[in-house]
PDB file of N, CA and C in Angstrom:
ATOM      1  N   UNK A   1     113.048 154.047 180.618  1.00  0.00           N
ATOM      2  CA  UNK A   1     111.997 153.391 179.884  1.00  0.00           C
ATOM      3  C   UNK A   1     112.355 151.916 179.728  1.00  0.00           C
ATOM      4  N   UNK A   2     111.173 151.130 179.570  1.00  0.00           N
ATOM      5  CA  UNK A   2     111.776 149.771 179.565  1.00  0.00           C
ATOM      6  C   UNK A   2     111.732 149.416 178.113  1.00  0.00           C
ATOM      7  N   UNK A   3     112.726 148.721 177.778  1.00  0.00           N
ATOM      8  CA  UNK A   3     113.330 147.796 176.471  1.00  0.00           C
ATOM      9  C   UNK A   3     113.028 146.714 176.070  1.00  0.00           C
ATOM     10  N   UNK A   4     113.141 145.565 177.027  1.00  0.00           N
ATOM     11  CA  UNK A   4     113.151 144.358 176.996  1.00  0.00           C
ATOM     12  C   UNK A   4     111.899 143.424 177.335  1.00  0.00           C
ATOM     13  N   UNK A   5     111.657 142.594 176.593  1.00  0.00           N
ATOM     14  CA  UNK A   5     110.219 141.728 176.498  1.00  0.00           C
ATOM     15  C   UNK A   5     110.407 140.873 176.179  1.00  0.00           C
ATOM     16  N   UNK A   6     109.657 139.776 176.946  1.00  0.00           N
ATOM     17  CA  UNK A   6     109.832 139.201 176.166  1.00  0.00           C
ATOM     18  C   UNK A   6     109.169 138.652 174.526  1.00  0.00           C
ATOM     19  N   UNK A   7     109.922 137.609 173.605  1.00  0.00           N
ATOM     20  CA  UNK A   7     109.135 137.352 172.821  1.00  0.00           C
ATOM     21  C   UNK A   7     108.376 136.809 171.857  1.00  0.00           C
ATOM     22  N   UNK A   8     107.073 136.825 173.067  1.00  0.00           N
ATOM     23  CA  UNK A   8     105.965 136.238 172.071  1.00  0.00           C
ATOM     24  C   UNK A   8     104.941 138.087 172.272  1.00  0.00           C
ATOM     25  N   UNK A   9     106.199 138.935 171.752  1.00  0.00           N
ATOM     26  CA  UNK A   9     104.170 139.849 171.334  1.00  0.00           C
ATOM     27  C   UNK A   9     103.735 139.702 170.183  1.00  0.00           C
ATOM     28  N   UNK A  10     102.615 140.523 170.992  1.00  0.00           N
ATOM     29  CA  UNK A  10     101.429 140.013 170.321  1.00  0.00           C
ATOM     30  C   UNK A  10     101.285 141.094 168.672  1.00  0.00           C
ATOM     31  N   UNK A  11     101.780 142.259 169.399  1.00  0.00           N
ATOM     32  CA  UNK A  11     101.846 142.575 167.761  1.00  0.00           C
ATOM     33  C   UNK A  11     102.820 144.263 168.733  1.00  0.00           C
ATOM     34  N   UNK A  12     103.339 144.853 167.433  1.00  0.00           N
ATOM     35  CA  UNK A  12     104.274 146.550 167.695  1.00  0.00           C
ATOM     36  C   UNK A  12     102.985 147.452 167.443  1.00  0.00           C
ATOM     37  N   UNK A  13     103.013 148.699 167.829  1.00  0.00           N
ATOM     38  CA  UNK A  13     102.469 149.168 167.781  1.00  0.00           C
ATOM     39  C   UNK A  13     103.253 150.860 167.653  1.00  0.00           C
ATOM     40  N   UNK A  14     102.896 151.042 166.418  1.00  0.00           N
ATOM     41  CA  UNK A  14     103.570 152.460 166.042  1.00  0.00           C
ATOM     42  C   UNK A  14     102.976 153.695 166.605  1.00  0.00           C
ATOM     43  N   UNK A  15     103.076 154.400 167.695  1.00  0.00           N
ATOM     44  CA  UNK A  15     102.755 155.803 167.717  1.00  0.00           C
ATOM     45  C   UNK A  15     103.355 157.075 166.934  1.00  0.00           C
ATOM     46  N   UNK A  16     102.734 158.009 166.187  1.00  0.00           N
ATOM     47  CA  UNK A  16     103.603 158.605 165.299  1.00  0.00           C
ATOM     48  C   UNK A  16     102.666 159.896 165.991  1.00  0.00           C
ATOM     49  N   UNK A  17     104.062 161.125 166.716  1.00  0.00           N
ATOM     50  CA  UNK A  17     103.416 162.267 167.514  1.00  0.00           C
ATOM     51  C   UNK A  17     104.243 163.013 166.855  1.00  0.00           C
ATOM     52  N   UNK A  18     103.483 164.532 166.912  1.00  0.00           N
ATOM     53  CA  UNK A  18     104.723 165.957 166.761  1.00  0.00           C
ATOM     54  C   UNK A  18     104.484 166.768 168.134  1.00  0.00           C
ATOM     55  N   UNK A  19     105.957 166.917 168.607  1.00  0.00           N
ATOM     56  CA  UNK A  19     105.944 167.928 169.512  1.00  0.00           C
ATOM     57  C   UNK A  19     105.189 169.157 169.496  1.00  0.00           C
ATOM     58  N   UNK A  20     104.302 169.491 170.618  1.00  0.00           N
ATOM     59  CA  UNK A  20     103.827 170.932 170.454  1.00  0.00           C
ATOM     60  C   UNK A  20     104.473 172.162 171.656  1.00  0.00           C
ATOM     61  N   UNK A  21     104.835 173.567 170.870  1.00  0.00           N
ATOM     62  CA  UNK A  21     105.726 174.051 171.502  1.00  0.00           C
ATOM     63  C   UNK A  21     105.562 174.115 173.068  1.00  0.00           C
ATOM     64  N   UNK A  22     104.438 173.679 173.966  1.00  0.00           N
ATOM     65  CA  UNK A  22     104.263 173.798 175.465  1.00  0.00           C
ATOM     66  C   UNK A  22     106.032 172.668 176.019  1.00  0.00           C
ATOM     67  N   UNK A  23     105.751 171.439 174.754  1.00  0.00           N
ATOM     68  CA  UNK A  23     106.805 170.574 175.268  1.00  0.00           C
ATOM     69  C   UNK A  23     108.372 171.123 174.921  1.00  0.00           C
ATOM     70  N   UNK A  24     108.105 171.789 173.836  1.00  0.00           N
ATOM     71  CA  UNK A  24     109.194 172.510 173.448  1.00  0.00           C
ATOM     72  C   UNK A  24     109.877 173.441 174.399  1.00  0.00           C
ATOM     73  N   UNK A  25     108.949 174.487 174.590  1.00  0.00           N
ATOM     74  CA  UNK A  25     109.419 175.345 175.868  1.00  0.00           C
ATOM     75  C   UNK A  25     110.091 175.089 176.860  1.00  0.00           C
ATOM     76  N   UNK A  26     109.837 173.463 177.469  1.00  0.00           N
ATOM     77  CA  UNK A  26     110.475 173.507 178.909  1.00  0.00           C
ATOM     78  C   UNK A  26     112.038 173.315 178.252  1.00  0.00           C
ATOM     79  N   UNK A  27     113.153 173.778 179.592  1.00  0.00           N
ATOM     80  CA  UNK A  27     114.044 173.026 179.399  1.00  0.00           C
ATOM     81  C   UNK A  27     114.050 171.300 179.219  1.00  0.00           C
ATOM     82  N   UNK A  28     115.388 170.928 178.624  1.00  0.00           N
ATOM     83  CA  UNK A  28     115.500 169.561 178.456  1.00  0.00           C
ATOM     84  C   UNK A  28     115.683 168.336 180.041  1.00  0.00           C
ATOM     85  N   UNK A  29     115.844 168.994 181.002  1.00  0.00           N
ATOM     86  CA  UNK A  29     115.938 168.214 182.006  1.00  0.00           C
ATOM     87  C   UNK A  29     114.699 168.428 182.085  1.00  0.00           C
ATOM     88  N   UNK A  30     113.782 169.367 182.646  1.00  0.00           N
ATOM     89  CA  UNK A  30     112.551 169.160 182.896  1.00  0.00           C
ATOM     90  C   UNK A  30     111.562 168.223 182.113  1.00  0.00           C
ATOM     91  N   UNK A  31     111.898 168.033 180.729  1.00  0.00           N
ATOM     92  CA  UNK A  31     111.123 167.005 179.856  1.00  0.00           C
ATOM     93  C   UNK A  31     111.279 165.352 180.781  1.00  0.00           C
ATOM     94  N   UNK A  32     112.486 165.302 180.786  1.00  0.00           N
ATOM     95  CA  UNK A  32     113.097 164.225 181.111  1.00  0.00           C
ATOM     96  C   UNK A  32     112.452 163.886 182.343  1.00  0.00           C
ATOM     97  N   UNK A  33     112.458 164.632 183.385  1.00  0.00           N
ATOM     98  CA  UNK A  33     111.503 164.697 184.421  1.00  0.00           C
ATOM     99  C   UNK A  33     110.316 164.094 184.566  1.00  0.00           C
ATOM    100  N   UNK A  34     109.388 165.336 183.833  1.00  0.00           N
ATOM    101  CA  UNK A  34     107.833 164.924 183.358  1.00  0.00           C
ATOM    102  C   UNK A  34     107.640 163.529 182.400  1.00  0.00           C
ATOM    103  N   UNK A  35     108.479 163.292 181.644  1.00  0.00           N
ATOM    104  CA  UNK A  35     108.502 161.923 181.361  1.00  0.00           C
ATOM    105  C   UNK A  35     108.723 161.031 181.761  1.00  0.00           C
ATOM    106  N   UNK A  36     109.761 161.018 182.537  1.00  0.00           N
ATOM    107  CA  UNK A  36     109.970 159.610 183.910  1.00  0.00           C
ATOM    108  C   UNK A  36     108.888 159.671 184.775  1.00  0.00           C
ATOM    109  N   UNK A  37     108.235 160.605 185.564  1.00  0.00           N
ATOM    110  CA  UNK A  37     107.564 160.922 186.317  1.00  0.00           C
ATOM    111  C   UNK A  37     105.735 160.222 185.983  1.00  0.00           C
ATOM    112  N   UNK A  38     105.543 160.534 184.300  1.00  0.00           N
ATOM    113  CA  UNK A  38     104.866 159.783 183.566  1.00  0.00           C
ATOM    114  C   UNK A  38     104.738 158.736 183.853  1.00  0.00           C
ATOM    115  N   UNK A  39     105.656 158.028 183.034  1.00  0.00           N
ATOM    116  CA  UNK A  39     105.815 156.408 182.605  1.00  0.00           C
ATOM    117  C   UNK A  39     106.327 155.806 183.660  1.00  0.00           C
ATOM    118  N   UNK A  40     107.273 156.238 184.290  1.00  0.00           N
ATOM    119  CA  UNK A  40     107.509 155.467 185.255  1.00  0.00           C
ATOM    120  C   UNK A  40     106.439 154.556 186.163  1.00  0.00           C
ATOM    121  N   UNK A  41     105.336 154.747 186.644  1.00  0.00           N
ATOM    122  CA  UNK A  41     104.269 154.739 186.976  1.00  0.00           C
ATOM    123  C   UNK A  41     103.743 153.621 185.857  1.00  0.00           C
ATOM    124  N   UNK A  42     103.503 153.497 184.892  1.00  0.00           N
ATOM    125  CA  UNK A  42     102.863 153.111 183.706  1.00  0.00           C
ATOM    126  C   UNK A  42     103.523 151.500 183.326  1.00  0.00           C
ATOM    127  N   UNK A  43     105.257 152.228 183.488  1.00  0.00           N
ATOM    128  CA  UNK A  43     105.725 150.749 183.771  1.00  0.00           C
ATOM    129  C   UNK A  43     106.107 149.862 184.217  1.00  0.00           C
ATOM    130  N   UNK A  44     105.470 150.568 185.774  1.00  0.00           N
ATOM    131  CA  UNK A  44     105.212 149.637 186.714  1.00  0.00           C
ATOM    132  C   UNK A  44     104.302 148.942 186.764  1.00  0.00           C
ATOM    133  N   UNK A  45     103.365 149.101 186.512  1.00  0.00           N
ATOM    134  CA  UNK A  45     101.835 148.142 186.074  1.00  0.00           C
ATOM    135  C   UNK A  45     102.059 147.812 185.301  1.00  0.00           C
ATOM    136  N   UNK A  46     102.318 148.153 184.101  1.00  0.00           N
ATOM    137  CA  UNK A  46     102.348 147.318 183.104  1.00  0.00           C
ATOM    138  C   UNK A  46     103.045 146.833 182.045  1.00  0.00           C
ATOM    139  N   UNK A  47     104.697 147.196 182.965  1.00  0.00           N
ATOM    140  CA  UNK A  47     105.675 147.048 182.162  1.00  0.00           C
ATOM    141  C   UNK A  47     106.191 145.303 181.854  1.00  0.00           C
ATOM    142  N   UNK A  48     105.692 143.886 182.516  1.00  0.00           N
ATOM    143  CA  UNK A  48     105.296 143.042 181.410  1.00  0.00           C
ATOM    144  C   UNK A  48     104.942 142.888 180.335  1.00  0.00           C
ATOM    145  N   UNK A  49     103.823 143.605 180.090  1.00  0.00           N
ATOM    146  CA  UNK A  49     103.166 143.713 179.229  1.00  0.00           C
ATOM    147  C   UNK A  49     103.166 144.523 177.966  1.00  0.00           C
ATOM    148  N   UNK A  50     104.119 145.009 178.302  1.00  0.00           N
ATOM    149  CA  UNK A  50     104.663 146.571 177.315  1.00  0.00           C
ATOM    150  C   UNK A  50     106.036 146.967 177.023  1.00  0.00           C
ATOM    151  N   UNK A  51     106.466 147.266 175.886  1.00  0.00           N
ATOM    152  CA  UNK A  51     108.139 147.789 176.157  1.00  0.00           C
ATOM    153  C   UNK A  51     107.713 148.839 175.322  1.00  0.00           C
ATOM    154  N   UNK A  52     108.820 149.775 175.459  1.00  0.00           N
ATOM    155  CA  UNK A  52     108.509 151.197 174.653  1.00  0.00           C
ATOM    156  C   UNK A  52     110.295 151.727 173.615  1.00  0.00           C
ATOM    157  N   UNK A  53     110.465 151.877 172.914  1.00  0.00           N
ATOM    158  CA  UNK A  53     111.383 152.380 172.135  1.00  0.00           C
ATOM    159  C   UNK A  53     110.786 153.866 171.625  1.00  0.00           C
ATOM    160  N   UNK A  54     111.800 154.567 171.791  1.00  0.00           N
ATOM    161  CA  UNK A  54     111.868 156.136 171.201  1.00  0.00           C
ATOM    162  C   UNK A  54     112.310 156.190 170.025  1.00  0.00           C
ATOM    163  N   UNK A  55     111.882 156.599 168.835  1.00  0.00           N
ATOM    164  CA  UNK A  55     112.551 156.850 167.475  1.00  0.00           C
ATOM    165  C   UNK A  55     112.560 158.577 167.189  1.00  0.00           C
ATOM    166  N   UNK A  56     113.554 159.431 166.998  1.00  0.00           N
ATOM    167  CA  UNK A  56     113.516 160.684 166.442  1.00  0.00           C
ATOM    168  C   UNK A  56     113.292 160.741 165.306  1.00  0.00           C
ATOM    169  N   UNK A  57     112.629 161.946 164.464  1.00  0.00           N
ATOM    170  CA  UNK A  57     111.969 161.828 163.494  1.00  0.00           C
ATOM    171  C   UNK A  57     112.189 162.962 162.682  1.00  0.00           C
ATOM    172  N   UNK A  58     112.343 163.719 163.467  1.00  0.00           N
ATOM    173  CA  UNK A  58     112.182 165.214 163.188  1.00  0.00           C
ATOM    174  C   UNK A  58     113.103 166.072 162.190  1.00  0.00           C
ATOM    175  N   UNK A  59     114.627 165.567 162.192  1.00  0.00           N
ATOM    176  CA  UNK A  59     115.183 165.490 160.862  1.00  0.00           C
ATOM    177  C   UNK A  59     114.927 165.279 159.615  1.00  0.00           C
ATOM    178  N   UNK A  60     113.944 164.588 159.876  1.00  0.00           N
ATOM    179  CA  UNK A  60     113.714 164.092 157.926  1.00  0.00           C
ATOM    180  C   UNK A  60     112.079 163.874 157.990  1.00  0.00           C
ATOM    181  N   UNK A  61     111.072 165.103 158.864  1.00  0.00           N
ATOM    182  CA  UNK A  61     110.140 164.584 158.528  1.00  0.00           C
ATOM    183  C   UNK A  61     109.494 166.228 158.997  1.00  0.00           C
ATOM    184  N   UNK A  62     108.631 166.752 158.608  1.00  0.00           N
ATOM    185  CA  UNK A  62     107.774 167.446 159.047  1.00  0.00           C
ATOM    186  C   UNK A  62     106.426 167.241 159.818  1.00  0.00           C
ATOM    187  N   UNK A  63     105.877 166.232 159.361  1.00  0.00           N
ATOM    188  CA  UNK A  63     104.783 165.861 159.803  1.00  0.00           C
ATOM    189  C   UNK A  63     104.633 164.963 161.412  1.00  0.00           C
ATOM    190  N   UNK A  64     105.690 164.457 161.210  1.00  0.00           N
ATOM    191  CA  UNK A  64     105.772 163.954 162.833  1.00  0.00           C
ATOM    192  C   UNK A  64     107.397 164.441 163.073  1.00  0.00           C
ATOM    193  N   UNK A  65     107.171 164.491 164.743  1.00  0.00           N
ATOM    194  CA  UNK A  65     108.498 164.495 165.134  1.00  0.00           C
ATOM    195  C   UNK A  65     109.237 163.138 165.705  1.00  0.00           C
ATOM    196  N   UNK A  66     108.215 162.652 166.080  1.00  0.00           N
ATOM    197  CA  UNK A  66     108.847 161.243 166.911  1.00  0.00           C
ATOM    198  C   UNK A  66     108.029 159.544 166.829  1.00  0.00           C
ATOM    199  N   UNK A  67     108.572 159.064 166.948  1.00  0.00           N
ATOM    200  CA  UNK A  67     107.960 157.441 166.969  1.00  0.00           C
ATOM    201  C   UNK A  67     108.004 156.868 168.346  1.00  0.00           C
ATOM    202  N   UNK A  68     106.959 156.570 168.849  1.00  0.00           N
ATOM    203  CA  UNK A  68     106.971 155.661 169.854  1.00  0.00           C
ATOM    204  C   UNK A  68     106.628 153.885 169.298  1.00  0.00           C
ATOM    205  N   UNK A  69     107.545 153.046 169.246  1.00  0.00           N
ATOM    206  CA  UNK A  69     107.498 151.820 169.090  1.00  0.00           C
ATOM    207  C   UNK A  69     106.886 151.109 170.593  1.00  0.00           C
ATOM    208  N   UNK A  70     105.546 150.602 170.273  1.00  0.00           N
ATOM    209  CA  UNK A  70     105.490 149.683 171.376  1.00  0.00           C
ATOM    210  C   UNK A  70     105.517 148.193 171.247  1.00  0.00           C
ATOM    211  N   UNK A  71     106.101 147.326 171.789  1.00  0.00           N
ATOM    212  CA  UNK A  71     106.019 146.183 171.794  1.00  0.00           C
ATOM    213  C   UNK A  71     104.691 145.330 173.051  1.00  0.00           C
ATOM    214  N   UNK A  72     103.472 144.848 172.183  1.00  0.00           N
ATOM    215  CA  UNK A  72     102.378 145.163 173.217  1.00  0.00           C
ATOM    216  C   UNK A  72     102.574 143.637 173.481  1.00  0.00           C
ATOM    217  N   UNK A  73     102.352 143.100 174.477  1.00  0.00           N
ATOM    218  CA  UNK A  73     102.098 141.403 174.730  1.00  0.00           C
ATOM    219  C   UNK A  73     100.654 141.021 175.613  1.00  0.00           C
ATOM    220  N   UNK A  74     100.022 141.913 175.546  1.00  0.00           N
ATOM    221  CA  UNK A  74      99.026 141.914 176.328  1.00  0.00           C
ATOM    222  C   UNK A  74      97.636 143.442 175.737  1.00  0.00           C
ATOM    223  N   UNK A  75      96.642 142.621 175.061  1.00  0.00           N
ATOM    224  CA  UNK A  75      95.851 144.011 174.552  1.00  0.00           C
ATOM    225  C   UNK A  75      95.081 144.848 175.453  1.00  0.00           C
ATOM    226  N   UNK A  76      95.056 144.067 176.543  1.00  0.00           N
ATOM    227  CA  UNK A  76      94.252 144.682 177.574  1.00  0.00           C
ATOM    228  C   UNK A  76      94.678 146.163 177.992  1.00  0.00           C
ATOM    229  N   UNK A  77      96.410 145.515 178.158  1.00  0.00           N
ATOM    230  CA  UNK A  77      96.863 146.327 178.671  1.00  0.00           C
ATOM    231  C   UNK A  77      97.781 147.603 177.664  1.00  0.00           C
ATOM    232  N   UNK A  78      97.102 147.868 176.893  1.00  0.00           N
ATOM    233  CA  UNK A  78      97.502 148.539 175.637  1.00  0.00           C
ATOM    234  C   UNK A  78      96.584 149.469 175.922  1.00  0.00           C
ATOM    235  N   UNK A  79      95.331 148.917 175.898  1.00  0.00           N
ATOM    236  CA  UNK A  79      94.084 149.900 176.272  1.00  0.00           C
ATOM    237  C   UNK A  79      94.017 150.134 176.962  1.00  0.00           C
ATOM    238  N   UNK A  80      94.250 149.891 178.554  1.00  0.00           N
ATOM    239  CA  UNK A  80      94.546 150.533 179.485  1.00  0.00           C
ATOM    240  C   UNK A  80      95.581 151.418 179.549  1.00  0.00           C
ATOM    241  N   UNK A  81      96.858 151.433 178.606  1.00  0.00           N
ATOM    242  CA  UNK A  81      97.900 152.560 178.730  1.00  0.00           C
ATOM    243  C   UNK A  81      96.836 153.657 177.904  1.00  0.00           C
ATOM    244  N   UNK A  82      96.908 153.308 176.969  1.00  0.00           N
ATOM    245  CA  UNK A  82      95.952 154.571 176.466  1.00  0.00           C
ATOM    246  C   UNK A  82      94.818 155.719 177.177  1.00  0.00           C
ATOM    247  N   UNK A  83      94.528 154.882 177.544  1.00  0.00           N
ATOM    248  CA  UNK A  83      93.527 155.729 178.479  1.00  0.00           C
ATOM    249  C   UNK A  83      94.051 156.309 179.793  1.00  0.00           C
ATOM    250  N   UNK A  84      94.979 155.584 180.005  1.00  0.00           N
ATOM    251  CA  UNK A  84      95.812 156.474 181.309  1.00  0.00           C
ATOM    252  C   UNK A  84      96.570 157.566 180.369  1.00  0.00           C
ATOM    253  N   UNK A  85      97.191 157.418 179.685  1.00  0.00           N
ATOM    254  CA  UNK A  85      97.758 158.201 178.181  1.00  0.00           C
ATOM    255  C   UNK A  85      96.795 159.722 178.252  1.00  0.00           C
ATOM    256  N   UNK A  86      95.509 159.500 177.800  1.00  0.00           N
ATOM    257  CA  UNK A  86      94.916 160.214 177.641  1.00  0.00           C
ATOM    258  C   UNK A  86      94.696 161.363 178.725  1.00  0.00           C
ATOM    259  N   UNK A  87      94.615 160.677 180.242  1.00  0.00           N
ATOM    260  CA  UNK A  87      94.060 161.512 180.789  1.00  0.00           C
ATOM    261  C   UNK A  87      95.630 162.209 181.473  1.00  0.00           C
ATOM    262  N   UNK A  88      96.332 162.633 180.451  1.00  0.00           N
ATOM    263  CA  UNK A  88      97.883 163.256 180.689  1.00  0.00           C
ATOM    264  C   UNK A  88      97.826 164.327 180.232  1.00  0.00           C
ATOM    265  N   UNK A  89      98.849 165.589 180.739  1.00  0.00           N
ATOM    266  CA  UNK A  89      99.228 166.111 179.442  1.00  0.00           C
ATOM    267  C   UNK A  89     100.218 165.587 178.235  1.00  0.00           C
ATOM    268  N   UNK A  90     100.291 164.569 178.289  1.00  0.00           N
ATOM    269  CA  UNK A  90     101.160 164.310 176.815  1.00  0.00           C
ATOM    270  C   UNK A  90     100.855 163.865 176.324  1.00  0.00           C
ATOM    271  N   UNK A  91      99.194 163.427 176.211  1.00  0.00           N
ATOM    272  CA  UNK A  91      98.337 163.436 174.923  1.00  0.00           C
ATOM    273  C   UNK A  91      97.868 164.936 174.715  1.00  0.00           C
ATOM    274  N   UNK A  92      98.256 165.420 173.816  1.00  0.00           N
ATOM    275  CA  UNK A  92      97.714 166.812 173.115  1.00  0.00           C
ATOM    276  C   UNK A  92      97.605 167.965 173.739  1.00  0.00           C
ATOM    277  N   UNK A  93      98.046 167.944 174.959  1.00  0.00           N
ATOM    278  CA  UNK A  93      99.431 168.906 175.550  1.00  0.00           C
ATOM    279  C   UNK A  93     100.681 169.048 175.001  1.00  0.00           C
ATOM    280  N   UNK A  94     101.481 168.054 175.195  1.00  0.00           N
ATOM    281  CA  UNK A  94     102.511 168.239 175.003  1.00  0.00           C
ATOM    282  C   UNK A  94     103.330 167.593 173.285  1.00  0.00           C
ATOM    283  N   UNK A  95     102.535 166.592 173.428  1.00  0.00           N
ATOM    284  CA  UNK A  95     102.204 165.894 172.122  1.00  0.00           C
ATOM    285  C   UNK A  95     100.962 165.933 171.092  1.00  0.00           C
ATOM    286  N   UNK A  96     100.889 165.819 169.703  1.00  0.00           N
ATOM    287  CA  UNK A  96      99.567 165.439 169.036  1.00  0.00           C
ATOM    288  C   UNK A  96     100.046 164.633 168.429  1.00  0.00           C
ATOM    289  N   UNK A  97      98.824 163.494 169.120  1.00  0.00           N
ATOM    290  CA  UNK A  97      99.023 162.120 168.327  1.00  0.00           C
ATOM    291  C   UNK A  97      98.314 162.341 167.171  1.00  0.00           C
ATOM    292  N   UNK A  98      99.110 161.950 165.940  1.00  0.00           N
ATOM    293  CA  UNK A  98      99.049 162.221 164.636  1.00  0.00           C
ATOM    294  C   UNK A  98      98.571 160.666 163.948  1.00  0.00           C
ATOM    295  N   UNK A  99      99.269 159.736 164.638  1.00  0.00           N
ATOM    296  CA  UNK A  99      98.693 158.479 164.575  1.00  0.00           C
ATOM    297  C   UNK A  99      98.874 156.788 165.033  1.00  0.00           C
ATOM    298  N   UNK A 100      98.444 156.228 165.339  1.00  0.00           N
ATOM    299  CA  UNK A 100      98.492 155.139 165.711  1.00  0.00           C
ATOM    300  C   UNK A 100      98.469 154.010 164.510  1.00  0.00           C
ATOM    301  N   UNK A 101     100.008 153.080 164.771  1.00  0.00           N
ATOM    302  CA  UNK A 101      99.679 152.150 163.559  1.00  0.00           C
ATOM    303  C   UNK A 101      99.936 150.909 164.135  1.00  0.00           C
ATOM    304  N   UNK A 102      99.116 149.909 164.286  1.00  0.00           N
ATOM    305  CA  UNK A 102      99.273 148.689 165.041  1.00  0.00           C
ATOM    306  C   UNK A 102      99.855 147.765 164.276  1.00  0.00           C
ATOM    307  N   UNK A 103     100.248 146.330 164.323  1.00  0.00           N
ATOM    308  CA  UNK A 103     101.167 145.606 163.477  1.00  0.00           C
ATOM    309  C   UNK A 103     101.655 144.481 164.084  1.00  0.00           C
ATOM    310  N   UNK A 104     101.475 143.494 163.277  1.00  0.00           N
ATOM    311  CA  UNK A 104     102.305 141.926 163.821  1.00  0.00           C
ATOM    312  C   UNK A 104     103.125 141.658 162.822  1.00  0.00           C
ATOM    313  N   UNK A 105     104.471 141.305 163.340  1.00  0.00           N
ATOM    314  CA  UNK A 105     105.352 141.149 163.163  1.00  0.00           C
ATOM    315  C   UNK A 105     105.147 140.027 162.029  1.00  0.00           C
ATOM    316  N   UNK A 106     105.955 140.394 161.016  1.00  0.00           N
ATOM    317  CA  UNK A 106     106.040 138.908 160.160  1.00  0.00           C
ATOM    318  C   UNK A 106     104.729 138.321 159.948  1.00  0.00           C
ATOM    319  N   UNK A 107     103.502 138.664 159.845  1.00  0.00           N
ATOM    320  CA  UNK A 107     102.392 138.194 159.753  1.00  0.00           C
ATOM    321  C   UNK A 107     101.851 137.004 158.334  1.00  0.00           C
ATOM    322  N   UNK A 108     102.535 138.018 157.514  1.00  0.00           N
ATOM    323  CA  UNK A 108     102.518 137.699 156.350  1.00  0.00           C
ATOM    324  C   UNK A 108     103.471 135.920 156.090  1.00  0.00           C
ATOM    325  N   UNK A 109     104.530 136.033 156.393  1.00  0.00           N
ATOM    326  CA  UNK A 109     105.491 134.592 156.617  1.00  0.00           C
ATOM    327  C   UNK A 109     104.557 133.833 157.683  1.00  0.00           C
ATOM    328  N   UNK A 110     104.200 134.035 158.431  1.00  0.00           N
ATOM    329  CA  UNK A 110     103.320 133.399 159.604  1.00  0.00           C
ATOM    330  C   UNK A 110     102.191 132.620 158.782  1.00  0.00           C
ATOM    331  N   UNK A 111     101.224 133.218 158.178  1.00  0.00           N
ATOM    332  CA  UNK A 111      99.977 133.268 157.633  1.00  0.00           C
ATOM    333  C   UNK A 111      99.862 132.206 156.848  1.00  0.00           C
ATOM    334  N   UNK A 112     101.624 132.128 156.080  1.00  0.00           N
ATOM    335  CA  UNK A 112     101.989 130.928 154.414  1.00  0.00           C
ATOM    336  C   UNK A 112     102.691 129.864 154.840  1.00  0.00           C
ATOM    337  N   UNK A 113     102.545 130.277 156.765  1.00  0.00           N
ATOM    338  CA  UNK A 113     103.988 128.315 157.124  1.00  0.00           C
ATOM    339  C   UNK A 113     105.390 129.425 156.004  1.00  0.00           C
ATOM    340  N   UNK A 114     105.549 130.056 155.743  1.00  0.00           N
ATOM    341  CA  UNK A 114     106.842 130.448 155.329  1.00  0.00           C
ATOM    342  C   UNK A 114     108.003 131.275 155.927  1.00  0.00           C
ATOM    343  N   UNK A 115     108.965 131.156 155.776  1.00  0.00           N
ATOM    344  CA  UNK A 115     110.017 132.022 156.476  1.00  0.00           C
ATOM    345  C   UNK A 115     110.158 133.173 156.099  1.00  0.00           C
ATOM    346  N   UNK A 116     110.201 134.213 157.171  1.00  0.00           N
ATOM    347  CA  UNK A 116     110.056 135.618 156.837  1.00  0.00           C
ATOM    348  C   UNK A 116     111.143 136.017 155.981  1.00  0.00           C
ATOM    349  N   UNK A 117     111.284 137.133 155.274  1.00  0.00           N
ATOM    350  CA  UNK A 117     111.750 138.101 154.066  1.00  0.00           C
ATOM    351  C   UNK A 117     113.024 138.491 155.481  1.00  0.00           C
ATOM    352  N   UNK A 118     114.300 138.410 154.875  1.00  0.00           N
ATOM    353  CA  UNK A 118     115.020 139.264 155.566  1.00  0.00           C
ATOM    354  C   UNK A 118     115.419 139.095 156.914  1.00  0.00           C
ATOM    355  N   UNK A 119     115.169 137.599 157.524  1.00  0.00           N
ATOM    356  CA  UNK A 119     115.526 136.963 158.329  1.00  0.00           C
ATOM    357  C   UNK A 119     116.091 135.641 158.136  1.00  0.00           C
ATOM    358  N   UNK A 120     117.366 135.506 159.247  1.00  0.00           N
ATOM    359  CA  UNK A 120     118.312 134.383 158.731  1.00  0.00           C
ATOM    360  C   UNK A 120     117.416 133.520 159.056  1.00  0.00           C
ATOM    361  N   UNK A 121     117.798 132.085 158.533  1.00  0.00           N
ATOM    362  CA  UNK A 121     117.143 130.922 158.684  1.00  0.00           C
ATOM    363  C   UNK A 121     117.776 130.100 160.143  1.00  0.00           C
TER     364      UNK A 121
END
């Protein structure tokens, strides 16, 4: 999966999914598989435009199991993952997206000319 972006995005974008047991079932290499096999593809088009981070969840949460962090730099192409997204099984096959939370970074410090909360100067 790709990591690195650069950065000026445009804003993160929280996916918050719970595993459903079809994804559960396979063995763990086979996930790994169907997921490279996925995205790989995905971030080739549009991996400028996109970085993806995995967060586990599932320890301390019932309601979701996992976080997908996206770092979007391009909205076009946000909506275009989605909809390729969709027509997968790992929208609501293998996953249920439980929810989508979009977000710019520091918006708030941005908005006042002020320096963000919790960042060195």
């Amino acid at each position: 999966m790709t990591t690195d972006i650069p950065a000026k995005t445009v804003m993160t974008i929280f996916m918050l999914v719970k595993t459903r047991r079809s994804w559960l079932s396979m063995p763990p290499a086979e996930r790994f598989a169907k997921m490279r096999a996925l995205f790989d593809p995905l971030f080739a088009e549009f991996g400028d435009r996109l970085a993806l981070r995995f967060f586990d969840v599932e320890f301390y949460d019932a309601r979701v199991t996992d976080l997908l962090m996206w770092d979007v730099r391009d909205h076009h192409a946000w909506e275009m993952l989605v909809e390729r997204l969709r027509e997968t099984p790992f929208w609501d096959e293998w996953f249920e997206i439980v929810d989508i939370l979009p977000s710019v970074e520091n918006a708030y410090a941005d908005n006042y000319a002020q320096q963000p909360i919790g960042v060195a100067a």
